[in-house]
Protein backbone atom coordinates (compact mmCIF):
# COMPACT_ATOMS: atom_id res chain seq x y z
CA UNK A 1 87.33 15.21 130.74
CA UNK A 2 85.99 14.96 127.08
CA UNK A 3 84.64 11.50 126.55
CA UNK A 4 86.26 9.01 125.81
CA UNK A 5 86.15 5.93 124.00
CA UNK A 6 88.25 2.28 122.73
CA UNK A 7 87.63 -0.19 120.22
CA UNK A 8 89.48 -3.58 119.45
CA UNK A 9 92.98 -3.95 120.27
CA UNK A 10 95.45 -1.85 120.89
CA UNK A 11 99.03 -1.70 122.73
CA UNK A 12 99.31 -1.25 126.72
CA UNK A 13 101.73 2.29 125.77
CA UNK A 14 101.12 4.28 123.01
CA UNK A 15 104.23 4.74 120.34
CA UNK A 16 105.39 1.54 121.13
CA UNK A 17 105.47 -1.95 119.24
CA UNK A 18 102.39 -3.30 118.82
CA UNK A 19 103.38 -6.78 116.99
CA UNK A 20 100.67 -8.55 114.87
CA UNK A 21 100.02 -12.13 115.54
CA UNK A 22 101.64 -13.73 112.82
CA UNK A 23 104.82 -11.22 113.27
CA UNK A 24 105.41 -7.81 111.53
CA UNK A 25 103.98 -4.87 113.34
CA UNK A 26 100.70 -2.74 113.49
CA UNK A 27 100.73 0.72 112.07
CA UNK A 28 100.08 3.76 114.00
CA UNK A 29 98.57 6.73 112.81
CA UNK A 30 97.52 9.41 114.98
CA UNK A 31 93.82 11.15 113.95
CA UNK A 32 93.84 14.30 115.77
CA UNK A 33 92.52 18.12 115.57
CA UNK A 34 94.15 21.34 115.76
CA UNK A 35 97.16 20.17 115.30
CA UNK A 36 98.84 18.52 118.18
CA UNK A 37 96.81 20.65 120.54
CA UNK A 38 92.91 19.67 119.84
CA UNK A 39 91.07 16.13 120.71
CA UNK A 40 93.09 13.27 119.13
CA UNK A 41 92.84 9.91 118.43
CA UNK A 42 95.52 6.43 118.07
CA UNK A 43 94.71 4.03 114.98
CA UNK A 44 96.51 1.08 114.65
CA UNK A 45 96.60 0.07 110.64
CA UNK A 46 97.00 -3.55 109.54
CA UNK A 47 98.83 -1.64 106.80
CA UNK A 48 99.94 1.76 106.14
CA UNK A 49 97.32 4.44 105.67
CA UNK A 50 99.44 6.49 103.22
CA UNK A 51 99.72 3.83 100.57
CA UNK A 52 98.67 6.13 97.34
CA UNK A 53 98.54 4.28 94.33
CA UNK A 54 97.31 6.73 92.02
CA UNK A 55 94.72 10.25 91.74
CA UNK A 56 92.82 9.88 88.67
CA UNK A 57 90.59 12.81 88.75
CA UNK A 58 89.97 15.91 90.51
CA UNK A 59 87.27 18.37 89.35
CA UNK A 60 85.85 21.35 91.36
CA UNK A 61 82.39 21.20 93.39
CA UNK A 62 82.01 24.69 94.74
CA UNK A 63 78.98 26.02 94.64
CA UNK A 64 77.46 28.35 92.47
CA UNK A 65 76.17 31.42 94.15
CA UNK A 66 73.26 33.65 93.18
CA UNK A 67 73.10 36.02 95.91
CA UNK A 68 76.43 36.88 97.12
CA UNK A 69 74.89 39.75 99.61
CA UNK A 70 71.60 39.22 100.65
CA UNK A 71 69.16 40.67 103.03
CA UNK A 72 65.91 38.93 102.13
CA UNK A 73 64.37 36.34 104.10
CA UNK A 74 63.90 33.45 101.85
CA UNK A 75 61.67 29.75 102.11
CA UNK A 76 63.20 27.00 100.68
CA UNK A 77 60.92 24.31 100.03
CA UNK A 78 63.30 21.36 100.71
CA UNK A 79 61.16 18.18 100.29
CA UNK A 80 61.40 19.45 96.47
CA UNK A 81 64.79 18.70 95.87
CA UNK A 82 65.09 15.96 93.85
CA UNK A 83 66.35 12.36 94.88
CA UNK A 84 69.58 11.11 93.32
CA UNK A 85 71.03 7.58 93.51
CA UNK A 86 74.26 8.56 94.61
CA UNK A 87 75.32 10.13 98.27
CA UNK A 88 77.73 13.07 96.77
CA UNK A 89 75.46 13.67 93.52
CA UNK A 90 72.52 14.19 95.83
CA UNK A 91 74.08 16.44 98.10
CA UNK A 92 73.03 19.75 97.28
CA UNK A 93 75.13 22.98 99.16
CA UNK A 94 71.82 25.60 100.22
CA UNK A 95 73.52 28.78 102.29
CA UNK A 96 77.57 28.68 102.77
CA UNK A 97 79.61 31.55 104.10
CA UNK A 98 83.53 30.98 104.85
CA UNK A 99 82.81 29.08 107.94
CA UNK A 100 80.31 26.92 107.05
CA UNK A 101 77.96 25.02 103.95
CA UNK A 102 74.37 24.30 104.82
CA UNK A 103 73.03 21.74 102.06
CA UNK A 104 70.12 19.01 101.85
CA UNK A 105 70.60 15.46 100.45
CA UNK A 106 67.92 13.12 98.96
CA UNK A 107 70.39 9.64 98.54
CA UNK A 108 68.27 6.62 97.07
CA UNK A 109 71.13 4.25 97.74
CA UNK A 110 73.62 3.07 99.64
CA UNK A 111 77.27 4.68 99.56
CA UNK A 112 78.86 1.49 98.56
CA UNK A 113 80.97 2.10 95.46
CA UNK A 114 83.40 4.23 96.99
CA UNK A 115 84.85 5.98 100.41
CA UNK A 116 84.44 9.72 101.28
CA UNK A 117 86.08 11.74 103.06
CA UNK A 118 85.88 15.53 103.99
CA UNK A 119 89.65 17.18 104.35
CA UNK A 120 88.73 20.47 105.14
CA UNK A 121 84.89 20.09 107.64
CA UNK A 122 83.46 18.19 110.31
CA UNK A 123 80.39 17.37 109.06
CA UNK A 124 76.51 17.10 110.80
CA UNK A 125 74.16 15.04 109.53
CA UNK A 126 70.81 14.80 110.67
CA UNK A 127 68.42 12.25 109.44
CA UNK A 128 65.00 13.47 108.45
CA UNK A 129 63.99 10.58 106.53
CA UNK A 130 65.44 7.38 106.24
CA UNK A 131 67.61 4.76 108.76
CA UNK A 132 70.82 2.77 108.54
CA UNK A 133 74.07 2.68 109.46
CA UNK A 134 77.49 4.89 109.12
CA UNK A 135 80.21 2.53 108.23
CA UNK A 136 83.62 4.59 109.52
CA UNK A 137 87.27 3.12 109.68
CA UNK A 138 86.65 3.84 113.54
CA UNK A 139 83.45 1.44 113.51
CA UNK A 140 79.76 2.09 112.46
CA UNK A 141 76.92 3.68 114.51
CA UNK A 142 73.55 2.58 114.04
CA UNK A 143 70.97 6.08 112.67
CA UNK A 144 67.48 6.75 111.87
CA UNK A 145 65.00 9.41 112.30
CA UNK A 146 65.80 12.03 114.61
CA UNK A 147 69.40 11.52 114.48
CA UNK A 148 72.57 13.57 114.38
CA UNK A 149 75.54 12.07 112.94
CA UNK A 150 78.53 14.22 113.74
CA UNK A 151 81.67 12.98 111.72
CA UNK A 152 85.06 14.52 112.22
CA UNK A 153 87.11 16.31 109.37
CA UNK A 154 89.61 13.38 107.96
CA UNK A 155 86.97 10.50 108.76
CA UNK A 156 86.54 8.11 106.12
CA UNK A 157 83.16 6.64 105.83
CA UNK A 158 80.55 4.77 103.84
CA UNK A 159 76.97 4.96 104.19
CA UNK A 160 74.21 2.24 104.18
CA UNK A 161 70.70 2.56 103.67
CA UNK A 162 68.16 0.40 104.77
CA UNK A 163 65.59 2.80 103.47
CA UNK A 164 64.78 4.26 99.21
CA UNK A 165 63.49 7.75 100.51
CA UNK A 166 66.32 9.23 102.52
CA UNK A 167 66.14 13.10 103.74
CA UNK A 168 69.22 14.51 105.12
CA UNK A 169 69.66 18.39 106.41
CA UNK A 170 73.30 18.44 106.32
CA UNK A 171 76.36 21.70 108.29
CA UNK A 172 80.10 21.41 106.82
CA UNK A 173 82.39 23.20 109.27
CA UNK A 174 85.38 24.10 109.13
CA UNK A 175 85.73 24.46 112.89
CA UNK A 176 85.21 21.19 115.05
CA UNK A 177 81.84 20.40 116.32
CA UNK A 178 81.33 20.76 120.67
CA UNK A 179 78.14 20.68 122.99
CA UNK A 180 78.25 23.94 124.84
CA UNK A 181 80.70 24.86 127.17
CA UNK A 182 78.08 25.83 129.44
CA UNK A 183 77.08 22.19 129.90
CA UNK A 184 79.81 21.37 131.29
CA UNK A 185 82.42 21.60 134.52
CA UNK A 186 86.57 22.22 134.49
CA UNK A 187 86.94 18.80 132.88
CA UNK A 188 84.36 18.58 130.28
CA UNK A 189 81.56 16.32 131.89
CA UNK A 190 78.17 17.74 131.68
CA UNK A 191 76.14 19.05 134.29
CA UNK A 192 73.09 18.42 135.99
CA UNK A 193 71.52 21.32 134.29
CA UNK A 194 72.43 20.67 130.73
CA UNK A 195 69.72 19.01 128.49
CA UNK A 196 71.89 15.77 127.52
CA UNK A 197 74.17 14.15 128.72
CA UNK A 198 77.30 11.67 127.95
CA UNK A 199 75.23 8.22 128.29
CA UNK A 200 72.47 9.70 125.33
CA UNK A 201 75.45 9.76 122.68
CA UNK A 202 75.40 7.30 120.15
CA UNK A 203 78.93 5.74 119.97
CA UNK A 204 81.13 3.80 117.61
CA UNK A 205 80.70 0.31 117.62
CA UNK A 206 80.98 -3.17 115.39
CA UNK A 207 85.06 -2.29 114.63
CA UNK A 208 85.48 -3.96 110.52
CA UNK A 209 89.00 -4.36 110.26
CA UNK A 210 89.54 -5.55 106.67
CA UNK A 211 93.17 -7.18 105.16
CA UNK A 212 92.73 -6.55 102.13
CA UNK A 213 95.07 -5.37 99.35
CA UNK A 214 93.78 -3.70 95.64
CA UNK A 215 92.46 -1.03 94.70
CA UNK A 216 90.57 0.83 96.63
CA UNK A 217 88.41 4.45 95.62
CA UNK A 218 88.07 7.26 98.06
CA UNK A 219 86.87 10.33 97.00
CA UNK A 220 88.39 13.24 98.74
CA UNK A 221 86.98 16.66 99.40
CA UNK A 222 89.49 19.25 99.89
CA UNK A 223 89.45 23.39 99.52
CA UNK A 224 86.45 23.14 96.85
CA UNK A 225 87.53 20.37 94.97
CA UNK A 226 86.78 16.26 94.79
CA UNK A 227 90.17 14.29 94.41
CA UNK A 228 89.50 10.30 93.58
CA UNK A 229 92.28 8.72 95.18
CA UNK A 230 93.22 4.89 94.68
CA UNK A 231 95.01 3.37 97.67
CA UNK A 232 96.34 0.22 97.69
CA UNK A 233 94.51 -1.24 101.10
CA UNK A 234 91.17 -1.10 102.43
CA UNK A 235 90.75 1.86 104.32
CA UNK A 236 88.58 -0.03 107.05
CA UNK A 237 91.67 -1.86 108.65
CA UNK A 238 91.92 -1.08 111.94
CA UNK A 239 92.63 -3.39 114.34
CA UNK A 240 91.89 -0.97 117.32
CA UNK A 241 91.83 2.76 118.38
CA UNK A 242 91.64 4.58 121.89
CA UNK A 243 91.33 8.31 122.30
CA UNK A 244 88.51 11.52 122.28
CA UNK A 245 88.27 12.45 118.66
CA UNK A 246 85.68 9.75 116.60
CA UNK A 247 82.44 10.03 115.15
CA UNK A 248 78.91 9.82 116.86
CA UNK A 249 75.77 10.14 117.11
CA UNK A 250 72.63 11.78 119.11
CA UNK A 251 69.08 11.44 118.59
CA UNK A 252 67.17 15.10 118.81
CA UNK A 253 64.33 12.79 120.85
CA UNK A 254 66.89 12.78 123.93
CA UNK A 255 67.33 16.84 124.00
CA UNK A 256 65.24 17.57 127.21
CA UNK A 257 63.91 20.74 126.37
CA UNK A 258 64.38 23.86 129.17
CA UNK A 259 61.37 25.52 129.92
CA UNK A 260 60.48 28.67 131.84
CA UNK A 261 56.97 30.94 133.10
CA UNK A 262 58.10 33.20 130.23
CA UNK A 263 59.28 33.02 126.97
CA UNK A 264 62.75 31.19 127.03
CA UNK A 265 65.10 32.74 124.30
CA UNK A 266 67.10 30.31 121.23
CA UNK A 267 70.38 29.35 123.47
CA UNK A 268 68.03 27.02 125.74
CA UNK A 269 67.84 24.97 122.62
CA UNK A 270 71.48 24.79 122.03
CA UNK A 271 72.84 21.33 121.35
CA UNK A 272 76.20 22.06 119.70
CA UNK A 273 78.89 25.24 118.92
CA UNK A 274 81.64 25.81 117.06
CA UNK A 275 83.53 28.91 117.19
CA UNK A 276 81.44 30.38 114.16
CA UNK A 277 78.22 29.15 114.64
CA UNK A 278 75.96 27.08 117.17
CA UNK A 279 72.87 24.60 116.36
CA UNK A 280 70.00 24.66 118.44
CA UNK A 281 67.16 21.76 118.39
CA UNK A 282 63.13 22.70 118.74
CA UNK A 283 61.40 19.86 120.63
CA UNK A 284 58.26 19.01 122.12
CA UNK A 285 57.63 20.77 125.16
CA UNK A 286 55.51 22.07 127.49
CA UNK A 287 54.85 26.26 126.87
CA UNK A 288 55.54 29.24 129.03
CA UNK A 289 53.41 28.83 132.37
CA UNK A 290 52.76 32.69 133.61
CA UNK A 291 49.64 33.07 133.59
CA UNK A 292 49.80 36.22 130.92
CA UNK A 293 52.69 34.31 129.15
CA UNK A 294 52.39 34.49 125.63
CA UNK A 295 54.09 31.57 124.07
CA UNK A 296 55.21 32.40 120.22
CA UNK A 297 58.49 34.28 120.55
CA UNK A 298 58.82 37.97 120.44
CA UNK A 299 60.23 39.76 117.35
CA UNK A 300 63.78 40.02 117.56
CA UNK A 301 66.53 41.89 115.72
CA UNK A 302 69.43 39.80 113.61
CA UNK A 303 71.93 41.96 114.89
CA UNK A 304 74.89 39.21 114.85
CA UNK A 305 73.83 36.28 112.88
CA UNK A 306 71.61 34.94 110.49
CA UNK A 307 69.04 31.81 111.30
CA UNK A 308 68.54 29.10 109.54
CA UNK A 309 65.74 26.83 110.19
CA UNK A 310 64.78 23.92 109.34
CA UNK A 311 61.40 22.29 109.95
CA UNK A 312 61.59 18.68 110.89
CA UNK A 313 57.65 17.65 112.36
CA UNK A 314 54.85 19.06 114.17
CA UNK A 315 52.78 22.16 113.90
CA UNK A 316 55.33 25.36 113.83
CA UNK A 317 53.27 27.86 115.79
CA UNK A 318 55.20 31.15 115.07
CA UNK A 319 55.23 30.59 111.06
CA UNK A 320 51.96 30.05 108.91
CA UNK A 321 51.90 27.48 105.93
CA UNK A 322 55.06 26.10 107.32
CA UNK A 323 55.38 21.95 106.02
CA UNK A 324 58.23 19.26 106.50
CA UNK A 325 61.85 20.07 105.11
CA UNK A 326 60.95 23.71 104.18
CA UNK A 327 64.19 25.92 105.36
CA UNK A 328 63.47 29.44 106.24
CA UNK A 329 66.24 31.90 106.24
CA UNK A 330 66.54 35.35 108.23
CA UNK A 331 69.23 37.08 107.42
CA UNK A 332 71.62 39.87 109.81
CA UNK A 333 70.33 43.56 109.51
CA UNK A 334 66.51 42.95 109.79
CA UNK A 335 63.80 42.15 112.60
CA UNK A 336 61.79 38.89 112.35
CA UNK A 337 59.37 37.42 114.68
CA UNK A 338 56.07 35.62 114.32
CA UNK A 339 53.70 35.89 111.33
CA UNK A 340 50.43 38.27 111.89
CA UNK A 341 47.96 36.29 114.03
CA UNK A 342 50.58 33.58 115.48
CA UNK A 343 51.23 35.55 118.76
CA UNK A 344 47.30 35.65 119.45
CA UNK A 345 46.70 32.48 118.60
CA UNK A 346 49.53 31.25 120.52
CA UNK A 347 47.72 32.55 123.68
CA UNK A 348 46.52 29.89 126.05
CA UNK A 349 47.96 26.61 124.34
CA UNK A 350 50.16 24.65 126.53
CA UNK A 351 52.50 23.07 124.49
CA UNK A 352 53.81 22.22 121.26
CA UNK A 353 54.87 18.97 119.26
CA UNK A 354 57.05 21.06 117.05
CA UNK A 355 60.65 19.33 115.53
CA UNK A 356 63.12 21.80 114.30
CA UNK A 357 66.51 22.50 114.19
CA UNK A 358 68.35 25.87 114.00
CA UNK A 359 72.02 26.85 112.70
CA UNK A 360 73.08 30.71 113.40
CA UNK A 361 75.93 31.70 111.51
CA UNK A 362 78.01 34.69 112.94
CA UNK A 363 78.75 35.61 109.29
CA UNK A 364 75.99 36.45 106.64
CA UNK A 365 75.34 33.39 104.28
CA UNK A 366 75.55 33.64 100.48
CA UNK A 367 72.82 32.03 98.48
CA UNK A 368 73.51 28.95 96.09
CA UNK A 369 71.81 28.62 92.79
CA UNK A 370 70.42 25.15 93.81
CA UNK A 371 68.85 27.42 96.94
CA UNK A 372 67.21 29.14 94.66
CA UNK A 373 65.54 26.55 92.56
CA UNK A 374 63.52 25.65 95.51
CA UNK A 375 62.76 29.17 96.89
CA UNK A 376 59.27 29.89 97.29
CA UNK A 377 60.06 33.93 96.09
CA UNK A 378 57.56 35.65 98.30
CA UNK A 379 58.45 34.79 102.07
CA UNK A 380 59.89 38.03 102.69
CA UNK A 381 56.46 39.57 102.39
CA UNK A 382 54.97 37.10 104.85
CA UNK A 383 55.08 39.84 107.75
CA UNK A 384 52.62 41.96 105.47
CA UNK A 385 48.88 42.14 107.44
């Protein structure tokens, strides 16, 4: 089965009375996906969620695109984007396409002023620089370098910083986050073979349940626009919640990389899928053992999808002049492969110490204006010898 987790209190049978302490009743609200038919949690509210005291603004925050068709392979130099004190402000969208919005983040502080939450995306957030804790309504998990943070569409959440210089590489999707179905048997647990398994997920934990009434700001991301909502009750008020659909997290350090006498191709890097796009993640690991092998990976054609990398740590054998947070792009309709002089030079080494992880979108990407203030304008010529 899908994993499953509780936290706090919570009746012996769901969608019956679950009386409070002091008398009145808890207030069930069921946090599910696909409708009635996907993963679903039960939340039981010290007051109702749908208290709506007032919106006060809503204002749109699509992106602006430069390149709505594009078939050159771009570097975006990410470590250049800017810090901004606030979480949204410094979320910046790089690549989107209808299924998908691949963006970077620089926060300086703590998302404390407000709530967020994404209507319309599951959201994956890995941390390239910085450590704290995501503060949900369904408890907070505990992040730092290395880490995934995959949060469910409809989550709200706050985020703390312990940390001034925070890097995040961030995927909106608007199709729900899995780890490959071919990790796993008939009823979802994963197998001996797959690279991870249940007990390396980082799960919900230290339940807040605040009883609070006032006013209370969350800001609300729906269909290209940010509603601010007041509600008249903390949103962090639950008492308790059982089920399969919550945030967590996973640390790319725990992805036991598959390894082979010859090149192995992208999918043994897989970590998750959705039913547009997967994400792979580049680890240390020993090289290809045949005693010909050659270990930088062949040239390939983007037939289906376009790859997105980004470069996380270590020494990226295949690319030259490659550095921390750059984002390389190779777009559908065009071969790429190694840059001149990284397939001999990969000869003979034995492993890498390379971090990196990889979205491929079934669906071109569009370019965003904010892409383009940090592209480098000549890596499509990189190939030239």
């Amino acid at each position: 089965m899908p994993l499953y987790h509780k936290l706090g209190i919570f009746p012996q049978k769901r969608h019956t009375q679950f009386e409070k302490p002091n008398g009145g009743l808890y207030y069930e609200q069921l946090f599910g996906t696909e409708g009635f038919h996907g993963n679903s949690s039960l939340l039981y509210h010290v007051h109702r969620p749908t208290q709506v005291k007032e919106i006060l603004n809503s204002y749109s925050v699509e992106p602006k695109i430069a390149i709505g068709k594009n078939i050159k392979s771009l570097l975006l130099k990410g470590f250049e984007l800017m810090p901004e004190d606030d979480f949204l402000d410094s979320r910046k969208a790089m690549l989107i396409n209808k299924d998908c919005i691949i963006g970077l983040a620089a926060p300086k502080q703590s998302l404390r002023s407000y709530f967020y939450k994404n209507a319309d995306a599951d959201e994956m957030i890995f941390i390239h620089k910085g450590k704290g804790k995501l503060r949900t309504m369904m408890g907070n998990i505990p992040f730092e370098y290395g880490d995934y943070l995959i949060i469910p569409r409809g989550m709200i959440y706050q985020i703390d910083f312990e940390t001034s210089e925070n890097r995040l590489f961030y995927v909106e999707s608007f199709a729900p986050f899995y780890t490959p179905k071919r990790y796993k048997n008939e009823s979802g647990q994963h197998l001996e073979h797959s690279p991870f398994c249940e007990r390396d997920f980082i799960l919900p934990n230290e339940l807040e349940t605040h009883d609070e009434k006032g006013d209370f700001l969350i800001k609300i991301k729906k269909e290209g626009m940010m509603h601010e909502v007041v509600y008249a009750t903390h949103p962090f008020d639950v008492v308790g919640w059982d089920g399969y659909n919550f945030p967590y997290g996973f640390s790319i350090h725990n992805f036991e990389p598959i390894t082979g006498r010859v090149h192995q191709p992208p999918p043994v890097h897989q970590t998750f899928e959705t039913s547009t796009f997967v994400v792979c993640s580049f680890v240390p690991r020993l090289y290809d053992y045949h005693p010909k092998a050659i270990p930088a990976p062949y040239n390939h054609s983007n037939i289906d999808s376009d790859e997105v990398l980004y470069y996380v740590d270590g020494d990226f054998m295949s690319r030259n002049n490659i550095e921390q947070g750059h984002i390389t792009l190779h777009p559908k309709g065009i071969p790429h492969g190694p840059a001149p002089g990284a397939m001999e030079r990969s000869i003979g080494h034995t492993e890498t110490h390379e971090l990196a992880v990889m979205v491929d979108t079934f669906r071109p990407l569009m370019v965003t204006e904010e892409a383009m203030g940090l592209d480098d304008g000549q890596y499509y010529k990189s190939w030239i010898e």
